[in-house]
C-alpha atoms as a PDB file:
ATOM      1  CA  UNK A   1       0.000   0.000   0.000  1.00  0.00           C
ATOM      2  CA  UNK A   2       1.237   3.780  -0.515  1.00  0.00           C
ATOM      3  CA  UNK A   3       0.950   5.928   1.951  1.00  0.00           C
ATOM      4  CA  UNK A   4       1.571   9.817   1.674  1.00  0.00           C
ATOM      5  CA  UNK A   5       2.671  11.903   4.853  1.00  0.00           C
ATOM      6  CA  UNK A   6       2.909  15.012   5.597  1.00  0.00           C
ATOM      7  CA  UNK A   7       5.235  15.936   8.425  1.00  0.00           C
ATOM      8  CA  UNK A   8       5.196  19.680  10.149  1.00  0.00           C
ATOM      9  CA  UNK A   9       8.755  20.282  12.133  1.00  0.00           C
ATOM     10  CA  UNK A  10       8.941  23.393  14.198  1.00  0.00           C
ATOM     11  CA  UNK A  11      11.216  24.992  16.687  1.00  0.00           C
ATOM     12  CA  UNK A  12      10.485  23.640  20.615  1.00  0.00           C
ATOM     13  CA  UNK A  13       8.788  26.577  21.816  1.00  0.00           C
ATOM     14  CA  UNK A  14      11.284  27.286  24.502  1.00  0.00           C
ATOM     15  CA  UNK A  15      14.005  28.031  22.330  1.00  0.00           C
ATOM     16  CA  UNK A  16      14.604  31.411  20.409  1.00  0.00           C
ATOM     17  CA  UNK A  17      13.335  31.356  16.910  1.00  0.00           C
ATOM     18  CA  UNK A  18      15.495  33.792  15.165  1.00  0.00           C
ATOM     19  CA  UNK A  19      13.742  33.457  11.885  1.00  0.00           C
ATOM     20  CA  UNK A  20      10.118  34.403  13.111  1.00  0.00           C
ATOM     21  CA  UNK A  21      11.959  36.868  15.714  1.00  0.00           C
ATOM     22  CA  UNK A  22      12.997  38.874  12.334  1.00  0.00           C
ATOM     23  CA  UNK A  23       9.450  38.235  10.586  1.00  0.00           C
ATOM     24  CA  UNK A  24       7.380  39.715  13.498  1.00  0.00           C
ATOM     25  CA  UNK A  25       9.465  42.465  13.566  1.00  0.00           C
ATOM     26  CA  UNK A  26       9.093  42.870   9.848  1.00  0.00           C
ATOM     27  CA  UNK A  27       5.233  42.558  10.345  1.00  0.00           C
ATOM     28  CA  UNK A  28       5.684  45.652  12.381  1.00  0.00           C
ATOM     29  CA  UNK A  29       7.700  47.640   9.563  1.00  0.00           C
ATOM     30  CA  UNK A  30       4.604  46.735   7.044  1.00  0.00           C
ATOM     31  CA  UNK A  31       2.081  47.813   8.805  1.00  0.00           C
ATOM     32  CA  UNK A  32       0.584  44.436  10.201  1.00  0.00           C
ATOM     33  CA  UNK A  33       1.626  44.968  14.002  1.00  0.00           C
ATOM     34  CA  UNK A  34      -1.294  42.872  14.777  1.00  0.00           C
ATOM     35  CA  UNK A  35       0.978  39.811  13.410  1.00  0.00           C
ATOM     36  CA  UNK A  36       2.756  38.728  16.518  1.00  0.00           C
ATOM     37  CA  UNK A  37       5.206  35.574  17.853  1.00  0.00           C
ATOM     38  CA  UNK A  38       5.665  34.153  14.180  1.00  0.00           C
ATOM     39  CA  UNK A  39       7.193  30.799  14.515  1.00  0.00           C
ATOM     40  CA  UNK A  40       8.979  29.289  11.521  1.00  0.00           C
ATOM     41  CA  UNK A  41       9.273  25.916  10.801  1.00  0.00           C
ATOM     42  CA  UNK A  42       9.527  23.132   7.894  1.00  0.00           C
ATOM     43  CA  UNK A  43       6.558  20.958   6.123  1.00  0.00           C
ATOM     44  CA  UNK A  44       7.865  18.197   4.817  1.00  0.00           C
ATOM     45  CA  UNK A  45       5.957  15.656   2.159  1.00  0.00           C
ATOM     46  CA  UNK A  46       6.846  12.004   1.485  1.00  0.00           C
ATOM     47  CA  UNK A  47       5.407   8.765   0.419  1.00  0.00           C
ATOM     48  CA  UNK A  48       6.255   5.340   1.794  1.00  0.00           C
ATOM     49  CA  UNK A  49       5.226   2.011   0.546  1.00  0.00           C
ATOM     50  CA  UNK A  50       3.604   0.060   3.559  1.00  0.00           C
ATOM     51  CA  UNK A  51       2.477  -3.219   4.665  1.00  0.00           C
ATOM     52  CA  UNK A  52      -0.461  -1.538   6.734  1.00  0.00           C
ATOM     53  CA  UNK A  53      -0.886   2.083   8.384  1.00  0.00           C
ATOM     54  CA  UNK A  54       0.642   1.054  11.445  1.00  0.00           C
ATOM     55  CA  UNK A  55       4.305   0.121   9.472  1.00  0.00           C
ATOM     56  CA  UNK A  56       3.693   3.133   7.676  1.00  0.00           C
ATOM     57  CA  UNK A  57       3.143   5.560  11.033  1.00  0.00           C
ATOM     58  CA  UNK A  58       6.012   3.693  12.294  1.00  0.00           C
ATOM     59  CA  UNK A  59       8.675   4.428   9.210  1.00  0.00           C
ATOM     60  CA  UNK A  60       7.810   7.740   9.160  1.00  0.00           C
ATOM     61  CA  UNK A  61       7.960   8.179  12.991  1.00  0.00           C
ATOM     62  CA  UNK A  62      11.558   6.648  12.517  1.00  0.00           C
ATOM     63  CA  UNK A  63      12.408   9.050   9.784  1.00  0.00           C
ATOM     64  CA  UNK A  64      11.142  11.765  11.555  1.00  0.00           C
ATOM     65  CA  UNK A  65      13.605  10.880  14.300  1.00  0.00           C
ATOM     66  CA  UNK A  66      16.451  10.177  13.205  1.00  0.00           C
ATOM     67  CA  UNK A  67      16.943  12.759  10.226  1.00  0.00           C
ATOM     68  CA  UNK A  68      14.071  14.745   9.187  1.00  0.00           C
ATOM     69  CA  UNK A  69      14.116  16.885  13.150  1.00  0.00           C
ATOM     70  CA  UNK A  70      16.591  17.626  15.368  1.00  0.00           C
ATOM     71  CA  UNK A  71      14.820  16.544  18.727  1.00  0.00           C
ATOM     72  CA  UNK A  72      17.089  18.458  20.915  1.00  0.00           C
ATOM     73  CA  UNK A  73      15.770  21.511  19.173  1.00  0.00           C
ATOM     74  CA  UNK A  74      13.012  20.669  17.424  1.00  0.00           C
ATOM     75  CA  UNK A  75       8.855  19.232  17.239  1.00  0.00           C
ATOM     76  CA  UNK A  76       7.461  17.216  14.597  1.00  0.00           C
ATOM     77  CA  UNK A  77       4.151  15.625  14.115  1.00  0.00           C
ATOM     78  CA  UNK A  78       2.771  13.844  10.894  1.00  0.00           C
ATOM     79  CA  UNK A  79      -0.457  12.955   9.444  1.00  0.00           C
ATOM     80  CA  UNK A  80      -0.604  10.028   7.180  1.00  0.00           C
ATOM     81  CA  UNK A  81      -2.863   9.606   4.358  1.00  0.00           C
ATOM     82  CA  UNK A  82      -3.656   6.493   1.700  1.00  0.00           C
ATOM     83  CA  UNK A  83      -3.366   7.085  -1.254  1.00  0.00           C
END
């Protein structure tokens, strides 16, 4: 079975985003100062091939881990459609 998932991978929110730091203070130079704590992250889209859901949840889960995020600095979750 294919399987299609697509992964979001964002900065924990205890550590300093220095990327949305510098966007929300952009916001505020273009007259959107409504527009605050911007958070920038990564979406990330693959497909797997998959005995079942489960293997599938459980590639991408070990994908996710060991390159796609940086878990010392970093979130990810995943939904996981057929397709």
């Amino acid at each position: 079975m294919k399987f299609r998932a697509e992964i979001d991978v964002m900065p924990l929110k205890a550590l300093l985003d220095p990327q949305g730091k510098a966007v929300t203070g952009s916001m505020k130079n273009l007259g959107l100062p409504e527009i605050q704590n911007v958070r920038i992250g990564k979406h990330i889209t693959l497909e797997i091939e998959a005995d079942s859901k489960d293997s599938a949840k459980t590639k991408v889960d070990e994908a996710c881990k060991k390159l796609l995020a940086n878990q010392i600095m970093e979130s990810y979750e995943f939904e996981l459609f057929e397709n």
